[in-house]
Protein backbone atom coordinates (compact mmCIF):
# COMPACT_ATOMS: atom_id res chain seq x y z
CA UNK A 1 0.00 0.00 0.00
CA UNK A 2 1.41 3.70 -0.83
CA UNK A 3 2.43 5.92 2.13
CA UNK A 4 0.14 9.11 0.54
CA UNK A 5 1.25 11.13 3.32
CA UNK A 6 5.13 10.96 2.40
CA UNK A 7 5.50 13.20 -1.02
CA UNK A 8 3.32 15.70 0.86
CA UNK A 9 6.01 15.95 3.90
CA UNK A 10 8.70 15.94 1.01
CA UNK A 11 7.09 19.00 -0.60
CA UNK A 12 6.02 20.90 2.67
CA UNK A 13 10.29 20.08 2.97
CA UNK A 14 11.11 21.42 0.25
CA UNK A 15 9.72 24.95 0.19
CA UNK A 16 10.88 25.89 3.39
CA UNK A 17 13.63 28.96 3.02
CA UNK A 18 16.75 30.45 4.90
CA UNK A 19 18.88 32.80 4.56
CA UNK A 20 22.30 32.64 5.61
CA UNK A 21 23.75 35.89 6.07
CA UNK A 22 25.65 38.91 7.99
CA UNK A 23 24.30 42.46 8.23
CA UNK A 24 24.39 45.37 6.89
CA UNK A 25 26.07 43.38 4.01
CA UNK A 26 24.26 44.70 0.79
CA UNK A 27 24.83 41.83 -0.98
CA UNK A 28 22.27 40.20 2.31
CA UNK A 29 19.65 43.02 1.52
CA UNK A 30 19.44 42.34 -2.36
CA UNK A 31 18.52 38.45 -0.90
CA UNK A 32 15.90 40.17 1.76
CA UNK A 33 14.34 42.44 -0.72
CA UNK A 34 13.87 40.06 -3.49
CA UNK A 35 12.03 37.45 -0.69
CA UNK A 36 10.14 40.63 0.81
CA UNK A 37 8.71 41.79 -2.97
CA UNK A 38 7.45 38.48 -3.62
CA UNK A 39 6.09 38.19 0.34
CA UNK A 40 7.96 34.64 0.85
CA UNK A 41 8.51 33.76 4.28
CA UNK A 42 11.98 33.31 5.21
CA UNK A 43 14.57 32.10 8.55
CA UNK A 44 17.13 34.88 8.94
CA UNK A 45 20.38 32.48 9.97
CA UNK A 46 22.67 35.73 10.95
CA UNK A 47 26.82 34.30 9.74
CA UNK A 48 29.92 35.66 12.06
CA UNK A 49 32.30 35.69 8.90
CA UNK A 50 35.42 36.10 11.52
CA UNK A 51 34.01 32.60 11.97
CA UNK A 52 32.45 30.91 9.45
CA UNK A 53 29.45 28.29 10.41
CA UNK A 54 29.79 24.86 9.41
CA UNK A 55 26.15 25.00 7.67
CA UNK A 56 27.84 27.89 5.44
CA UNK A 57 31.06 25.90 4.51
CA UNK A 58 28.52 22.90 3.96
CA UNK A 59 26.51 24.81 1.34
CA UNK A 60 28.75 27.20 0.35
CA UNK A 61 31.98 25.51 0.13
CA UNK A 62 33.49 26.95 -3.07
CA UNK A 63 33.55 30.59 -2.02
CA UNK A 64 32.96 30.43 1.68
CA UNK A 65 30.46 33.72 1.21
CA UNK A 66 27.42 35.04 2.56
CA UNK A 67 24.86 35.27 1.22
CA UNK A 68 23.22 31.52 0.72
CA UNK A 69 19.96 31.04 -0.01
CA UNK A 70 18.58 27.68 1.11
CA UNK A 71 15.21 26.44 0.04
CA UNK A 72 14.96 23.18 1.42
CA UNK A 73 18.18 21.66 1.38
CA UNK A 74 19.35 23.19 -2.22
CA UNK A 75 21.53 25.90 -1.80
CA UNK A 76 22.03 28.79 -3.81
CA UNK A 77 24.96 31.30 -4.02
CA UNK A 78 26.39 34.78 -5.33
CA UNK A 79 23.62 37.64 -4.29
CA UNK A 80 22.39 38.56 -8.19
CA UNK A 81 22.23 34.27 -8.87
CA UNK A 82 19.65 33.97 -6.09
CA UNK A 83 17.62 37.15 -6.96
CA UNK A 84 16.84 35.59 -9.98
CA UNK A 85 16.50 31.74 -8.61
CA UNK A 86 13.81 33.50 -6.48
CA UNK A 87 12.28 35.18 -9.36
CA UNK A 88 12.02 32.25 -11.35
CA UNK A 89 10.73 29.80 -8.62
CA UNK A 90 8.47 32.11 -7.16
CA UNK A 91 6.31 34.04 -10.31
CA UNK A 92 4.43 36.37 -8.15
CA UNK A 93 5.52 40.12 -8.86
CA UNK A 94 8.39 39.37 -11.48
CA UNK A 95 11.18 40.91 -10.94
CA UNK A 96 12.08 40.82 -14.60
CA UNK A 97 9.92 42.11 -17.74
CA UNK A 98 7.98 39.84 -19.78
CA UNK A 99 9.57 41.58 -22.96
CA UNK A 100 12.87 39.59 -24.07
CA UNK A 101 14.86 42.68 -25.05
CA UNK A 102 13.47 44.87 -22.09
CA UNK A 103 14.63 41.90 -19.91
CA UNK A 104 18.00 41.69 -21.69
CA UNK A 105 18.23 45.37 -20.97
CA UNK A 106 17.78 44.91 -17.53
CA UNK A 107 20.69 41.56 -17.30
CA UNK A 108 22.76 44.23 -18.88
CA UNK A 109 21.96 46.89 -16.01
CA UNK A 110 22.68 44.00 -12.96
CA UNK A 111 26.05 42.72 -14.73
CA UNK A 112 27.14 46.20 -15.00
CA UNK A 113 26.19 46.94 -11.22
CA UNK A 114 28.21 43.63 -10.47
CA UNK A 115 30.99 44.47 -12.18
CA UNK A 116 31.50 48.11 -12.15
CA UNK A 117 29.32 48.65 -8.19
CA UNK A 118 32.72 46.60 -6.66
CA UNK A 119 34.49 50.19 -6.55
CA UNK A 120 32.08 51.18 -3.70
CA UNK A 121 33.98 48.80 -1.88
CA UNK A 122 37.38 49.55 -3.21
CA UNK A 123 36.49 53.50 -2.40
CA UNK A 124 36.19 51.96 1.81
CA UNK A 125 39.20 50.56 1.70
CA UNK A 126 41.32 53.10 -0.30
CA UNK A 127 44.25 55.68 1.08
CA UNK A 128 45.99 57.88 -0.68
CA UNK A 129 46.48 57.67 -4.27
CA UNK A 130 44.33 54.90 -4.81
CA UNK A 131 41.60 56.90 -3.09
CA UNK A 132 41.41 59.34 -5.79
CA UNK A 133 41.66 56.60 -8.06
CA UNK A 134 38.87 54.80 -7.14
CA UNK A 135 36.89 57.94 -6.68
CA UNK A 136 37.16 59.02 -10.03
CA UNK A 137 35.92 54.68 -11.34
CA UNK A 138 32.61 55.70 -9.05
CA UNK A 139 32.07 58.98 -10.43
CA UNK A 140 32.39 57.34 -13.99
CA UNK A 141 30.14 54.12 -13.34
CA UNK A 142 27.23 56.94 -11.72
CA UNK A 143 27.81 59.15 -14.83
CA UNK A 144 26.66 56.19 -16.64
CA UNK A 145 24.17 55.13 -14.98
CA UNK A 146 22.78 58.60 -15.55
CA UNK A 147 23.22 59.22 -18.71
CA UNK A 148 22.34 55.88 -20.10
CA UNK A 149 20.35 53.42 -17.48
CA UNK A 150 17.48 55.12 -16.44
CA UNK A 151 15.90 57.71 -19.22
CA UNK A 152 12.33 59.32 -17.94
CA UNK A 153 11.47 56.33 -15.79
CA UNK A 154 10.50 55.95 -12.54
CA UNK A 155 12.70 52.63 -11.81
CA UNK A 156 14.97 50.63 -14.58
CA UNK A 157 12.34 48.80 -15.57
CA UNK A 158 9.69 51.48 -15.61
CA UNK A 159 7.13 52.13 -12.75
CA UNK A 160 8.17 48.91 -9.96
CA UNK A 161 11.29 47.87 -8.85
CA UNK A 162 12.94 45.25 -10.30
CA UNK A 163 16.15 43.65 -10.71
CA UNK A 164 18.32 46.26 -12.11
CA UNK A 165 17.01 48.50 -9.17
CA UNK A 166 18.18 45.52 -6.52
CA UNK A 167 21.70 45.53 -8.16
CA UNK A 168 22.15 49.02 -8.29
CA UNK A 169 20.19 49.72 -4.78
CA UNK A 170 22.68 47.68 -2.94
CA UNK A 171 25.53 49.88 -4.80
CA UNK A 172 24.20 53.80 -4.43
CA UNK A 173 22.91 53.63 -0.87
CA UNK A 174 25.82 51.73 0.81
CA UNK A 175 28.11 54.55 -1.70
CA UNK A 176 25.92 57.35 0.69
CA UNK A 177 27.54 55.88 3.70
CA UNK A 178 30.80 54.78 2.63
CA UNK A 179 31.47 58.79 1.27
CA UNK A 180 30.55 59.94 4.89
CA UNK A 181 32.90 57.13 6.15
CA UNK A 182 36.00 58.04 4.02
CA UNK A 183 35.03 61.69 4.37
CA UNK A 184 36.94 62.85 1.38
CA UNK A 185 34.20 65.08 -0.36
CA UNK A 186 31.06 63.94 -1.83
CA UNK A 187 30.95 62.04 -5.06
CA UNK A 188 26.94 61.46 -5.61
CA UNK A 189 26.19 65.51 -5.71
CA UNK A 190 22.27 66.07 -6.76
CA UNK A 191 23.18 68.66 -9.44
CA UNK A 192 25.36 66.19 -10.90
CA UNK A 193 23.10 63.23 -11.04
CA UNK A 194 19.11 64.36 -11.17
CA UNK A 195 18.05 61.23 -12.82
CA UNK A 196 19.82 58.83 -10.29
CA UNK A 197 18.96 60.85 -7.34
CA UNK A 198 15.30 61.09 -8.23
CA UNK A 199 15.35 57.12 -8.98
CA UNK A 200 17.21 56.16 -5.24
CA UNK A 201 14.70 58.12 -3.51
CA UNK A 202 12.00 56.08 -5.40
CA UNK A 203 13.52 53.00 -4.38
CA UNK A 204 13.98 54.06 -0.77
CA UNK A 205 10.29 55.49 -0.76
CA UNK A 206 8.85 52.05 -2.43
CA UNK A 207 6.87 50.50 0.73
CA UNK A 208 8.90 47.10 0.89
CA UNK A 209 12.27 48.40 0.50
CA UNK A 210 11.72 51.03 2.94
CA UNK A 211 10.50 48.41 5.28
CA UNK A 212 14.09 46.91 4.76
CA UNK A 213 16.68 49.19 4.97
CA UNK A 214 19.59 49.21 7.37
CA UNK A 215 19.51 52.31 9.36
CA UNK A 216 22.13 54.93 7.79
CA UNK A 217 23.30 56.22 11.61
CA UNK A 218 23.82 52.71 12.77
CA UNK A 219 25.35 51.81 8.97
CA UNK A 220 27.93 54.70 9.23
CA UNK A 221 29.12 53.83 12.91
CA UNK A 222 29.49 50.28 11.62
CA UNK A 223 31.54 51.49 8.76
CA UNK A 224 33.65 53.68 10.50
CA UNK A 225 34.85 51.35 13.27
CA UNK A 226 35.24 48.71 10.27
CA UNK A 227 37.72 51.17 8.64
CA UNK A 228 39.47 52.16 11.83
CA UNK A 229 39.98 48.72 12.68
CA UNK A 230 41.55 47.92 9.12
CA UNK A 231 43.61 51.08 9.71
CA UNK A 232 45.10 49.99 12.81
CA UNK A 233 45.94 46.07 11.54
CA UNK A 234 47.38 47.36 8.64
């Protein structure tokens, strides 16, 4: 006789999701807002990356990183990868257009957020020369942003956030803290960039991100005892 109750337990299993992770890492929060868009309920499994879990080495064991999305016991990894695992497994407010070369467009906006956003990071940890170095990559990657990714809309995609706007949100309001942080001048001046300035407070004003933001305050104390810390080991 067939156990009917058994495929039932597999499947009630199976959709259960965590998320490993380690705030305020924005690579976390593109993870928490994708989940939070599509109203998927979700166990918060916070990561001390001075000492790495053995359920993140487990499922993570090529790159060691946060964030890892598990939904049952099939693990995803790299930030942008999940956002669109979620997307895909869970149809419900897409986070991608239905149009193939508006969708396109908007891949094109997240790669060049992943590759291009990574001198946010480099601008934290810069002195000196490579400081003004790494400024002047940000100022370029914003300037095209501006001029090219966002035209008259309201978001990348048009009039919801989508993809594109998780990439880039993780990169332009973690920039906001990290300039305070280094306190070298300010790179993302209004005058300079209407369009992206208009579009970030969109994104911070849209209900569900604003519902998950880090606080800046507690973001820029973080920072700055981050950076004095690497100052004084190095």
């Amino acid at each position: 006789m067939k156990n009917h109750h058994k495929p039932l337990r597999v499947s009630v299993m199976a959709e259960r999701v965590k998320l490993l992770g380690a705030l305020p890492s924005p690579f976390v929060y593109r993870v928490i807002w994708a989940l939070k868009l599509k109203a998927i309920p979700y166990e918060f499994i916070e990561e001390d990356l001075t000492n790495k879990s053995p359920l993140l080495l487990k499922y993570n064991p090529v790159h060691k990183k946060i964030p890892v999305l598990l939904h049952g016991d099939k693990p995803v990894c790299e930030s942008m990868i999940i956002v669109e695992y979620i997307d895909e497994m869970w149809p419900q407010n897409p986070l991608l257009p239905n149009d193939p070369y508006e969708r396109a467009l908007a891949r094109f906006w997240v790669k060049f957020a992943e590759d291009k956003g990574s001198s946010v990071w480099r601008l934290f940890r810069a002195k000196g020369e490579e400081l003004g170095k790494t400024m002047k990559e940000t100022l370029e990657m914003l300037q095209n942003v501006e001029e090219h990714g966002l035209g008259e809309k309201k978001f990348f995609g048009g009039d919801s956030v989508g993809m594109a706007d998780i990439a880039f949100g993780s990169v332009v309001y973690w920039l906001e803290v990290i300039e305070e942080v280094v306190g070298e001048g300010v790179i993302f001046e209004a005058h300079k960039f209407p369009r992206l300035h208009a579009w970030i407070k969109n994104f911070k004003q849209a209900p569900v991100i604003k519902e998950n933001l880090p606080y800046r305050d507690w973001m820029v104390t973080f920072f700055k005892r981050r950076r004095e810390a690497m100052a004084a080991s190095a």
